[in-house]
Protein backbone atom coordinates (compact mmCIF):
# COMPACT_ATOMS: atom_id res chain seq x y z
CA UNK A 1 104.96 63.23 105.55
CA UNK A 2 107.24 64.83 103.16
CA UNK A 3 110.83 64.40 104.22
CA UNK A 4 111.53 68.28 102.76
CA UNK A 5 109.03 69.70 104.94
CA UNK A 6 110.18 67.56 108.19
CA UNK A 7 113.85 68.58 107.43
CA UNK A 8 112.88 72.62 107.63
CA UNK A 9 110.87 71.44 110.81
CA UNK A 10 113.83 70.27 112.27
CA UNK A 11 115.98 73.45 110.83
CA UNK A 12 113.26 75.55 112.19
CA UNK A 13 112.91 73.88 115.53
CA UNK A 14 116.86 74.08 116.22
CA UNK A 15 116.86 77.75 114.84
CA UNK A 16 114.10 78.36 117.42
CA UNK A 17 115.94 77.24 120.16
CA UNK A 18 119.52 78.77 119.51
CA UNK A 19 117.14 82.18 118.97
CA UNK A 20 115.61 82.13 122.80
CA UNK A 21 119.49 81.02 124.03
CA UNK A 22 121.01 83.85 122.49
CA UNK A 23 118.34 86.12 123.88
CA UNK A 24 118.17 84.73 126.85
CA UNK A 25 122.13 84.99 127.35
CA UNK A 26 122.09 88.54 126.09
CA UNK A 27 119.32 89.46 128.64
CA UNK A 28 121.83 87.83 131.43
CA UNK A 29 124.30 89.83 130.27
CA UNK A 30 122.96 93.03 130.49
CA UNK A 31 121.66 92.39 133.86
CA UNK A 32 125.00 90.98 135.02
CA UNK A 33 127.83 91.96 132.79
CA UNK A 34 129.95 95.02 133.21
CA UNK A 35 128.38 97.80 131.86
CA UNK A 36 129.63 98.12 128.21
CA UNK A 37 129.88 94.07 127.82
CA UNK A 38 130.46 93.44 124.14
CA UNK A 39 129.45 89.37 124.27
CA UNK A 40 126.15 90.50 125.52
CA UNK A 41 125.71 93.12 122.96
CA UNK A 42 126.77 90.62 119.83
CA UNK A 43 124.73 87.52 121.40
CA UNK A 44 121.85 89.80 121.10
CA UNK A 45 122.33 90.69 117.79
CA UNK A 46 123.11 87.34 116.70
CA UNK A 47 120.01 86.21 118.57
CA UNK A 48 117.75 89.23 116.10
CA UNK A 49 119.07 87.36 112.92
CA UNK A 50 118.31 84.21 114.19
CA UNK A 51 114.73 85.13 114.95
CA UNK A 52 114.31 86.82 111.68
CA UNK A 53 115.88 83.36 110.09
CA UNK A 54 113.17 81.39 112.23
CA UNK A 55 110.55 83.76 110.66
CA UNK A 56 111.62 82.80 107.33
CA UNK A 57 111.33 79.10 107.36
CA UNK A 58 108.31 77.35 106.06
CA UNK A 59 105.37 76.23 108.20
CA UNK A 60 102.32 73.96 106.99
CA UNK A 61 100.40 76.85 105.90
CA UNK A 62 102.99 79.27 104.52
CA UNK A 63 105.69 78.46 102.26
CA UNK A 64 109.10 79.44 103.32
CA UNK A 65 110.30 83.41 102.19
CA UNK A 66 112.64 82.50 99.41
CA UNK A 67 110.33 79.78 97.63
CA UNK A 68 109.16 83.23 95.25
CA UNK A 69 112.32 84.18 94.03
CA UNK A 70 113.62 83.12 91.15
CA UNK A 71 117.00 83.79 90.00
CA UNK A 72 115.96 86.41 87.99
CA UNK A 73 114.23 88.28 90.68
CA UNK A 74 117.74 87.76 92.99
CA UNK A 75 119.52 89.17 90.57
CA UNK A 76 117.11 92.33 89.69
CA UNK A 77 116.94 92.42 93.49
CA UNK A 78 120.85 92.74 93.95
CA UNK A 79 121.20 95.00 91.33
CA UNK A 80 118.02 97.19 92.58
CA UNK A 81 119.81 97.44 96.32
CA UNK A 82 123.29 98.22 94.49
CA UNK A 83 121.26 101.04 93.09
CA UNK A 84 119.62 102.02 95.21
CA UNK A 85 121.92 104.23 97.41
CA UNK A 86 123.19 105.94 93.76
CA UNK A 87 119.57 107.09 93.02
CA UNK A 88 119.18 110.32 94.48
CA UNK A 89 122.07 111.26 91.50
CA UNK A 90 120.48 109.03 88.62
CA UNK A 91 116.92 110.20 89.24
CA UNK A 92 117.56 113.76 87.81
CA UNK A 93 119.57 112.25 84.91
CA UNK A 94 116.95 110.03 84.30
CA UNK A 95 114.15 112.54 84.44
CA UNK A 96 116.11 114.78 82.14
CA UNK A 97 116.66 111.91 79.69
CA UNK A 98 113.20 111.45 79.91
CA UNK A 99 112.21 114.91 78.82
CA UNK A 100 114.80 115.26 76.27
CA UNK A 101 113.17 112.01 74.74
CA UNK A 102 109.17 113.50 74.76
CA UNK A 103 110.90 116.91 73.34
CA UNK A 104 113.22 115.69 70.42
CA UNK A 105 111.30 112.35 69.26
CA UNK A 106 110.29 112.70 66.13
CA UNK A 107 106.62 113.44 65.61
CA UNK A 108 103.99 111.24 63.85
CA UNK A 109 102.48 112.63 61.49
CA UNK A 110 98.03 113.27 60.89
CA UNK A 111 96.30 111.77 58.45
């Protein structure tokens, strides 16, 4: 078997089981903590990334999440979700840059 493949098994398996015991604690703690219990509250949330981690990792039939990206694509990624929030005010520029261009371009000319 291929010792990459049995070394995300084992990553998976262990990411797995730290998942269900952070789950598993935070449901305990909401049943038996004080009411506003903060280690509850943060082992749950630290129990959601794990399980979206464990849903990441590679099985035999899919490749793991990452394996498309190059590091182009990170980058263009990063730089998309830096944008992203800022695009409501580039849009219009954009659009009006746009127009300006189709209005002022010079025109070719019929034969």
């Amino acid at each position: 078997m291929n010792t990459q493949y049995e070394l995300y098994r084992s990553r998976r398996q262990m990411t797995g089981i730290v998942t269900l015991l952070c789950l598993g604690s935070a449901g305990l703690g909401f049943l038996f903590a004080a009411p506003g219990s903060a280690w509850a509250a943060s082992a749950f949330r630290i129990g959601i990334v794990f399980g979206a981690l464990w849903l990441c990792f590679p099985t035999k039939t899919r490749p793991a999440a990452w394996a498309i990206f190059s590091p182009m694509r990170l980058i263009l990624l990063a730089v998309a979700v830096h944008y992203a929030q800022r695009l409501k005010w580039y849009l219009p520029a954009i659009l009006v840059g746009i127009l300006l261009y189709r209005m002022l371009r010079p025109r070719q000319r019929r034969k």
